[in-house]
C-alpha atoms as a PDB file:
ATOM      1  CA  UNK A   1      35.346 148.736 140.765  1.00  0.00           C
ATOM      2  CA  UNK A   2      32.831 151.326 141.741  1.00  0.00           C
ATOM      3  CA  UNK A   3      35.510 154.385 141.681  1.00  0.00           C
ATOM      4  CA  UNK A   4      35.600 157.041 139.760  1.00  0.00           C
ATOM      5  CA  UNK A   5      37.890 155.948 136.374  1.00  0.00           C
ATOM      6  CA  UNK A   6      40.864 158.099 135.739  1.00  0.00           C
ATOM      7  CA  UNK A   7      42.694 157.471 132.483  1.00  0.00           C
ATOM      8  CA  UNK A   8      46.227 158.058 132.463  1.00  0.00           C
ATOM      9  CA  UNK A   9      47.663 161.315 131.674  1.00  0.00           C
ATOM     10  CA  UNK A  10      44.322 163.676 132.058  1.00  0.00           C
ATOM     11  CA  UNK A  11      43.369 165.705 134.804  1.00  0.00           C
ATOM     12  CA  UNK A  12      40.300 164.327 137.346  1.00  0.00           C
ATOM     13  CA  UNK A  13      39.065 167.454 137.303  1.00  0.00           C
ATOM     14  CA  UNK A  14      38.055 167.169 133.323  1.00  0.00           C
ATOM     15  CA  UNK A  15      36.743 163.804 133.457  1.00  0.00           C
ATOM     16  CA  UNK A  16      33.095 162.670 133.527  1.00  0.00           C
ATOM     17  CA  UNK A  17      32.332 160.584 136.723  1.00  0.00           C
ATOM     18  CA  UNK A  18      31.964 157.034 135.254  1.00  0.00           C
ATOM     19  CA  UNK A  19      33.165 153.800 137.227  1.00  0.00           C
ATOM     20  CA  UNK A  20      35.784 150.981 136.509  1.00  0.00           C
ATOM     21  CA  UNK A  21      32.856 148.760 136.159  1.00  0.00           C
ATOM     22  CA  UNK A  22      31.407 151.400 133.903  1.00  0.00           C
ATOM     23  CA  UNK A  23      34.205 151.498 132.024  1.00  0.00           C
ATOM     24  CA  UNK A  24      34.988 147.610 131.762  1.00  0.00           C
ATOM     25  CA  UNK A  25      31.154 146.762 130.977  1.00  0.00           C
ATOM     26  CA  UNK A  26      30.662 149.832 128.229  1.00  0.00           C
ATOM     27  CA  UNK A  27      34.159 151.075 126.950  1.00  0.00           C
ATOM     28  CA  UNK A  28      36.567 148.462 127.121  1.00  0.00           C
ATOM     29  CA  UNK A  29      34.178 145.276 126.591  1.00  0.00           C
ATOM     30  CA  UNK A  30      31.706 146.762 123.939  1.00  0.00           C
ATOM     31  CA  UNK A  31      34.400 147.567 121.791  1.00  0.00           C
ATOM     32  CA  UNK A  32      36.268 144.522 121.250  1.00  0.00           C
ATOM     33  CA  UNK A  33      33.370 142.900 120.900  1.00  0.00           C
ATOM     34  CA  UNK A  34      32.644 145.474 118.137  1.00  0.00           C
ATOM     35  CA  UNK A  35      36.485 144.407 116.881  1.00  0.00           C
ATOM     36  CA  UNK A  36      35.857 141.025 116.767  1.00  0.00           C
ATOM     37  CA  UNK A  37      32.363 141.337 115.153  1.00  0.00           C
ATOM     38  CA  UNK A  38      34.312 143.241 112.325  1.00  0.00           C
ATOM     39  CA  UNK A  39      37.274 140.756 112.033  1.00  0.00           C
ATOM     40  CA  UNK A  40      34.426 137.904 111.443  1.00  0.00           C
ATOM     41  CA  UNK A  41      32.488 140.249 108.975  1.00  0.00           C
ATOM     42  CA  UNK A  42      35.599 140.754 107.198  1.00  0.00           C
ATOM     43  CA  UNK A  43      36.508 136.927 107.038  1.00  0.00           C
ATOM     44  CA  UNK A  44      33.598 135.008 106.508  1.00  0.00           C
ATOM     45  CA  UNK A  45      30.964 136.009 103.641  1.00  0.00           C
ATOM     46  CA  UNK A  46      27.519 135.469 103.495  1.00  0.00           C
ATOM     47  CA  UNK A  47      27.854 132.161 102.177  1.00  0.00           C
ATOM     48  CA  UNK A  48      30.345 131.035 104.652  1.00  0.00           C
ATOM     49  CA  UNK A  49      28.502 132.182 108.013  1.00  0.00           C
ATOM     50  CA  UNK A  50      25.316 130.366 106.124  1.00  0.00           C
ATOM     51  CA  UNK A  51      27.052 127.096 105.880  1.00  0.00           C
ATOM     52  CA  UNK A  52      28.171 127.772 109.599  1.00  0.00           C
ATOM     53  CA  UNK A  53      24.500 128.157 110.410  1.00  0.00           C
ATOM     54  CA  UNK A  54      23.061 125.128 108.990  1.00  0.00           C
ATOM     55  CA  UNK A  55      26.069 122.576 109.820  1.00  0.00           C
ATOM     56  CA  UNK A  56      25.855 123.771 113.563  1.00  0.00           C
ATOM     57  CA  UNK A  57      21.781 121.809 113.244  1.00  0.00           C
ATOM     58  CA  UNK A  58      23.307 118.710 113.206  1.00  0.00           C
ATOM     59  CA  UNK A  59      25.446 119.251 116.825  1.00  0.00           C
ATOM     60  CA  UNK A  60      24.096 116.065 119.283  1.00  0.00           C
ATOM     61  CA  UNK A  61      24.577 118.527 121.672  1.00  0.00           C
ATOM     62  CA  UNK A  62      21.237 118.237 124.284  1.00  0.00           C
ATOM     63  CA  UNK A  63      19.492 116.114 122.569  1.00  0.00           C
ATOM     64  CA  UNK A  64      19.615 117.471 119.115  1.00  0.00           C
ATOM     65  CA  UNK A  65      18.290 120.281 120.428  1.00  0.00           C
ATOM     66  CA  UNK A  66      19.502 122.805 117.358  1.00  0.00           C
ATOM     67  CA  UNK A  67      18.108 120.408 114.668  1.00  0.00           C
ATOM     68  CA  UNK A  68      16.215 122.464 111.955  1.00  0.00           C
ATOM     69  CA  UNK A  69      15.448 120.499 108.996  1.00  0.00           C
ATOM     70  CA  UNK A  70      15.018 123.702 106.857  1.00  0.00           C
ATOM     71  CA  UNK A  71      18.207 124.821 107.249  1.00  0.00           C
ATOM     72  CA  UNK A  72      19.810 121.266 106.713  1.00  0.00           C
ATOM     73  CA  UNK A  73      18.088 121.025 103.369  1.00  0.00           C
ATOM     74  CA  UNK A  74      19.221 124.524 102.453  1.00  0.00           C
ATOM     75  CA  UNK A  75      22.619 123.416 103.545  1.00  0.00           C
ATOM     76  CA  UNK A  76      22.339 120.485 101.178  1.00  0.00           C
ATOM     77  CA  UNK A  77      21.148 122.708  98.197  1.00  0.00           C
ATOM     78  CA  UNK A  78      24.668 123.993  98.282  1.00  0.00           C
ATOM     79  CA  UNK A  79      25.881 120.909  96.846  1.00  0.00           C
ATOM     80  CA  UNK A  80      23.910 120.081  94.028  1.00  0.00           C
ATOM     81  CA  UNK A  81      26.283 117.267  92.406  1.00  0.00           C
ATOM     82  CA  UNK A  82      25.511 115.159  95.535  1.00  0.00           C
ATOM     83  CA  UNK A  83      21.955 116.604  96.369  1.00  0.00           C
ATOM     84  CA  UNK A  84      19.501 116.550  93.302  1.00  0.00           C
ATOM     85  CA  UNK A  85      16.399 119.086  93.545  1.00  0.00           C
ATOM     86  CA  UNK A  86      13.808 116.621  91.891  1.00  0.00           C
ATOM     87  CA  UNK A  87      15.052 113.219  93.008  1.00  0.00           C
ATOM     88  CA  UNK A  88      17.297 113.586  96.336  1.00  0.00           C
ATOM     89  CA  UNK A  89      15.820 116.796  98.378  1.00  0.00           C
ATOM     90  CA  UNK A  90      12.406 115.120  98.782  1.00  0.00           C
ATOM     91  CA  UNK A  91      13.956 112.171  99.585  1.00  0.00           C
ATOM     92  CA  UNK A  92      16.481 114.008 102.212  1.00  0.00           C
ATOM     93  CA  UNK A  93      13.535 115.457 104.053  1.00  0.00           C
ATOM     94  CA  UNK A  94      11.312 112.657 104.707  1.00  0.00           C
ATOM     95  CA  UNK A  95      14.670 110.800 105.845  1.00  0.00           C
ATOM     96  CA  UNK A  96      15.552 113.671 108.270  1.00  0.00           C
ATOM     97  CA  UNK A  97      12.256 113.792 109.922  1.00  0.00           C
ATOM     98  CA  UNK A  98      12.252 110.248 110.289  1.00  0.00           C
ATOM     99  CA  UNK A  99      16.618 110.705 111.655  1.00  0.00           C
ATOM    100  CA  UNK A 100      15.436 112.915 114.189  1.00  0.00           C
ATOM    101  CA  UNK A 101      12.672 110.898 115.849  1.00  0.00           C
ATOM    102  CA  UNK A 102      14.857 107.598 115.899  1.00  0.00           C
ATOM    103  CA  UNK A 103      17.907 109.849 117.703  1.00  0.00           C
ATOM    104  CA  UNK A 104      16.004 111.144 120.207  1.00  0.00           C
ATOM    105  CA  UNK A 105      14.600 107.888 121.105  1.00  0.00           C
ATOM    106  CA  UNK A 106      17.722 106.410 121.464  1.00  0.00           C
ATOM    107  CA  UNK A 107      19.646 106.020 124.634  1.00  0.00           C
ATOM    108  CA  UNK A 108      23.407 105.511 122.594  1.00  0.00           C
ATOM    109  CA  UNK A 109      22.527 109.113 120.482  1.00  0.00           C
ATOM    110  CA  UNK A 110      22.106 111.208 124.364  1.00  0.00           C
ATOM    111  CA  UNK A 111      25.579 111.501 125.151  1.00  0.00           C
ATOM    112  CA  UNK A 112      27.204 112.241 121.941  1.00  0.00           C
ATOM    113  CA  UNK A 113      29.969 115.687 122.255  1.00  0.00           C
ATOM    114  CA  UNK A 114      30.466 115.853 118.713  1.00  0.00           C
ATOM    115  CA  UNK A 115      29.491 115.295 115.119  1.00  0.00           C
ATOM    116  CA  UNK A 116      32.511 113.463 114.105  1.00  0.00           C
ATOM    117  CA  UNK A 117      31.019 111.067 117.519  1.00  0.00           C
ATOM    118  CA  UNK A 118      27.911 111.061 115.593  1.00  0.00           C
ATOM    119  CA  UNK A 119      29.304 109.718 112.801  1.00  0.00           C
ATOM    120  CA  UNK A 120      30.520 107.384 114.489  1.00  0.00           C
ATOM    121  CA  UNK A 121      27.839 106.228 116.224  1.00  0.00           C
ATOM    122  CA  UNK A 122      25.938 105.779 113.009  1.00  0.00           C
ATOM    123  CA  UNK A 123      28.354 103.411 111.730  1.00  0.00           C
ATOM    124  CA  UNK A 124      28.340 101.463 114.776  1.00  0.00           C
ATOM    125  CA  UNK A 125      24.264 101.018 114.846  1.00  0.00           C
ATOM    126  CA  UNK A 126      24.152 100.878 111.193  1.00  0.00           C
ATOM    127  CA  UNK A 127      22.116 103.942 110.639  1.00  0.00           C
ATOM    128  CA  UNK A 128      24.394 105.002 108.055  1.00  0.00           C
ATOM    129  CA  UNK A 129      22.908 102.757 105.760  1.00  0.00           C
ATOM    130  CA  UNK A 130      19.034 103.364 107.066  1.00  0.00           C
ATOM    131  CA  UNK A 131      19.515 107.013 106.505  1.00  0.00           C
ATOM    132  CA  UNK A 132      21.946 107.539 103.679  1.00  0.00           C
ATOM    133  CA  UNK A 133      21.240 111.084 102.809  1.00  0.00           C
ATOM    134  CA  UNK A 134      21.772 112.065 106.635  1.00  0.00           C
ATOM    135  CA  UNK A 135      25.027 109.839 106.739  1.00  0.00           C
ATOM    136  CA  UNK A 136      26.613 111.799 103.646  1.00  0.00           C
ATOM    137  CA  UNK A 137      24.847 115.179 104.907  1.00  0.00           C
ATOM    138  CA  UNK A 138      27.052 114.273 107.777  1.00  0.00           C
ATOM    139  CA  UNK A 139      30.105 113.510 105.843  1.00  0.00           C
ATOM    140  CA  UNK A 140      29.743 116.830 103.691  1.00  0.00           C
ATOM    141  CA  UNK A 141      29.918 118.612 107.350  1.00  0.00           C
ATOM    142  CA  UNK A 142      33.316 116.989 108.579  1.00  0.00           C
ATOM    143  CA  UNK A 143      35.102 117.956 104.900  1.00  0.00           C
ATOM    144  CA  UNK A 144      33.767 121.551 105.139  1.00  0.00           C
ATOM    145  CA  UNK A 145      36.300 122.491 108.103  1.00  0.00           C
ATOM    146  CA  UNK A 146      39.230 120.479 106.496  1.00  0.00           C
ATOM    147  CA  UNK A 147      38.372 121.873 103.044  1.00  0.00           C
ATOM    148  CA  UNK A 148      38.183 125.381 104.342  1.00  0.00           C
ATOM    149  CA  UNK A 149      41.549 125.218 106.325  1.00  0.00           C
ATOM    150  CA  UNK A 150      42.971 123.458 103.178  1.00  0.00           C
ATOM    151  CA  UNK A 151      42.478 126.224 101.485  1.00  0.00           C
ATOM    152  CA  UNK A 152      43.313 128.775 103.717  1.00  0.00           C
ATOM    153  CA  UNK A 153      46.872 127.229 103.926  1.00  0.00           C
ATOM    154  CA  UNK A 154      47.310 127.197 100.074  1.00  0.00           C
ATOM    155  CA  UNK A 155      46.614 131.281 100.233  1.00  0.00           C
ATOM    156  CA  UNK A 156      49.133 131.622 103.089  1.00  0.00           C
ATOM    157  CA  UNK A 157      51.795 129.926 101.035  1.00  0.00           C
ATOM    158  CA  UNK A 158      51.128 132.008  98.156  1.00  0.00           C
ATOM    159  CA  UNK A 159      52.990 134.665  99.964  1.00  0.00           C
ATOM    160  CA  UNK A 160      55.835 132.911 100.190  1.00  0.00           C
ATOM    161  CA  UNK A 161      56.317 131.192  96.964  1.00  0.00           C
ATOM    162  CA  UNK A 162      55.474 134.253  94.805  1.00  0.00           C
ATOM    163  CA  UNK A 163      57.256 136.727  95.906  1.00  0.00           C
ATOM    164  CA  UNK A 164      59.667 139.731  94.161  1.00  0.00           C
ATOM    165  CA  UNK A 165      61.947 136.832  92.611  1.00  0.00           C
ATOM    166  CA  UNK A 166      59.186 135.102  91.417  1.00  0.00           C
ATOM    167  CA  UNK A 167      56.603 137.479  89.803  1.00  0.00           C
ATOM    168  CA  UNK A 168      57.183 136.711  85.975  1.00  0.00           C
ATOM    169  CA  UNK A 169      56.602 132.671  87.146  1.00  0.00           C
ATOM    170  CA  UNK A 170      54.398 130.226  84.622  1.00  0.00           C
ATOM    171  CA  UNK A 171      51.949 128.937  85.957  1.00  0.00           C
ATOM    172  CA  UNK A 172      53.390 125.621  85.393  1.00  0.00           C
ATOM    173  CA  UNK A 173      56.578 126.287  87.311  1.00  0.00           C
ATOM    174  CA  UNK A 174      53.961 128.144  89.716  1.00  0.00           C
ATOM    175  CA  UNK A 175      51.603 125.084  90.430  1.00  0.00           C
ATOM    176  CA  UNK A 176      54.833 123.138  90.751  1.00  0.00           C
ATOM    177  CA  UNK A 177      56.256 124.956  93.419  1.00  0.00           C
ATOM    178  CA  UNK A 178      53.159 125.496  95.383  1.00  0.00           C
ATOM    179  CA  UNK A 179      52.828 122.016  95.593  1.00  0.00           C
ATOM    180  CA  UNK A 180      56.289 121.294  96.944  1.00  0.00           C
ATOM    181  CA  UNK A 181      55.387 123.841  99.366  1.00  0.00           C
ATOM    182  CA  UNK A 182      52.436 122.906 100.896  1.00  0.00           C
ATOM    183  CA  UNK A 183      53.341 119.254 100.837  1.00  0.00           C
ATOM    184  CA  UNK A 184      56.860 119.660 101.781  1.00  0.00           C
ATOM    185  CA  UNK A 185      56.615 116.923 104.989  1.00  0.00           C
ATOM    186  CA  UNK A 186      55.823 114.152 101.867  1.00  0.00           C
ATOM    187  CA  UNK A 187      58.701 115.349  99.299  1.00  0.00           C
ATOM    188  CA  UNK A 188      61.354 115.706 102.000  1.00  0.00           C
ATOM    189  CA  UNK A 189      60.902 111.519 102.376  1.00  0.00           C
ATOM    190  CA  UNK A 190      61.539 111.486  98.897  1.00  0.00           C
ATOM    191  CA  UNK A 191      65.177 110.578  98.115  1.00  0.00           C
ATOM    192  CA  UNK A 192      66.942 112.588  95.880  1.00  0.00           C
ATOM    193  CA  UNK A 193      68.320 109.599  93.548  1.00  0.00           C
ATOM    194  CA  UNK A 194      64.970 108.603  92.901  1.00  0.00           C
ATOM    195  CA  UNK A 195      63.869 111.940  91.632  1.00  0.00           C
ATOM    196  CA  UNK A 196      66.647 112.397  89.515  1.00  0.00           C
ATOM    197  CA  UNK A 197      66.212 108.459  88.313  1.00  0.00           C
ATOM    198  CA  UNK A 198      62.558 109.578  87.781  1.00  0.00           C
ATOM    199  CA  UNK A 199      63.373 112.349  85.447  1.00  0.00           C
ATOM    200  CA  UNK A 200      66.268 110.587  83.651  1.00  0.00           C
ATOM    201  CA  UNK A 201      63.228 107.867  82.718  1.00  0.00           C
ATOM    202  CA  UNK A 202      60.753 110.353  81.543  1.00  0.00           C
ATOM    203  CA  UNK A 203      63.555 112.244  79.484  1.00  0.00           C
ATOM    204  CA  UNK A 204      64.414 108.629  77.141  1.00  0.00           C
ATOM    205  CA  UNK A 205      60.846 108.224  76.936  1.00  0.00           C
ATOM    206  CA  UNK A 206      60.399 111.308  75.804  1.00  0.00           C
ATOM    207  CA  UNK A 207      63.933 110.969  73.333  1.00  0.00           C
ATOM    208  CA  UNK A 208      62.389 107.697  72.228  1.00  0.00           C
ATOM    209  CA  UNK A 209      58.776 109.563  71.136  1.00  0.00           C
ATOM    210  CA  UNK A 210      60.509 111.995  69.233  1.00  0.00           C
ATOM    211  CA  UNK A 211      62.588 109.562  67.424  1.00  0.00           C
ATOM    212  CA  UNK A 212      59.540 107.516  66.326  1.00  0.00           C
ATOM    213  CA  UNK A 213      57.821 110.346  64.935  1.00  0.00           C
ATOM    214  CA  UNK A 214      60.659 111.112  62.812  1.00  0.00           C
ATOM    215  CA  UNK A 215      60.637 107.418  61.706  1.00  0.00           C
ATOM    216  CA  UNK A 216      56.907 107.114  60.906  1.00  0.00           C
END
């Protein structure tokens, strides 16, 4: 490691007199850091990599010891359906300082790998119901990942569904095939005969609507 580095193809005589270690530690290790910095930049906004903040204060990880209120509640202010500013956000942060004492003085919280094992846990002693707001704080912070790669796996399929043949596509016929797509494990149980007994059904309904209008 400590001789001179020689890249392929140039002469020794042009190089500058840095190391393999130099070279590993500076060139080589800086940049893909650099690369992956700029791959995460480019994939998560703002938003995202502030959600990723605040979730990560609820990790049981040594004893709790990431918990910042302040950034849970701001975590919670992104839902405001579930989180009201007058009634629940008060409420939330009197119930997390009180959470966070009653953990820590628990022997069954110190061991915890996980927040799905924290969950858990909170079921088993109950706390879900002492601290509610935590509980579906919680709750909100298990979705986020399967919501995310949810997502994600509907904007991969795009490119498959909608491609050259399929550019002048309603978006009826659009949503329709997406969804066969992305839930094709379910629809190939289905048995054809039933589908086609399915449509058959809807098609006299719809024969015998048609024919009552006319009547009335």
């Amino acid at each position: 490691m400590e001789d001179v580095y020689c890249p392929k193809g140039r002469s020794r005589r042009r190089l500058e007199s840095f190391t393999f270690l130099h070279y590993f530690k500076v060139e080589l290790f800086n940049r893909v850091i650099n690369t992956q910095v700029q791959e995460l930049g480019d994939r998560f906004d703002n938003v995202n990599t502030k959600l990723l903040e605040c979730l990560s204060c609820l990790h049981p990880h040594d004893s709790f010891s990431t918990f910042n209120k302040e950034k849970l509640i701001e975590f919670a202010r992104f839902y405001p359906l579930e989180f009201d500013e007058l009634a629940n956000i008060p409420f939330l942060s009197s119930s997390l300082s009180n959470f966070i004492v009653d953990v820590r003085a628990d022997s069954d919280f110190v061991n915890l790998k996980s927040i799905s094992d924290l969950a858990l846990k909170m079921v088993e002693k109950r706390k879900n119901i002492v601290y509610l707001m935590v509980y579906l704080l919680i709750k909100l912070t298990l979705l986020l990942s399967v919501a995310t790669a949810n997502v994600e796996r509907v904007f991969s399929a795009m490119t498959f569904v909608k491609d050259k043949l399929h550019n002048r596509i309603s978006d009826y016929c659009f949503n329709a095939c997406m969804l066969t797509y992305v839930e094709r494990d379910i629809f190939e149980k289905i048995d054809d005969e039933d589908i086609m007994q399915y449509f058959q059904a809807r098609r006299i309904e719809e024969c015998f609507c048609n024919c009552s209008i006319v009547i009335a």
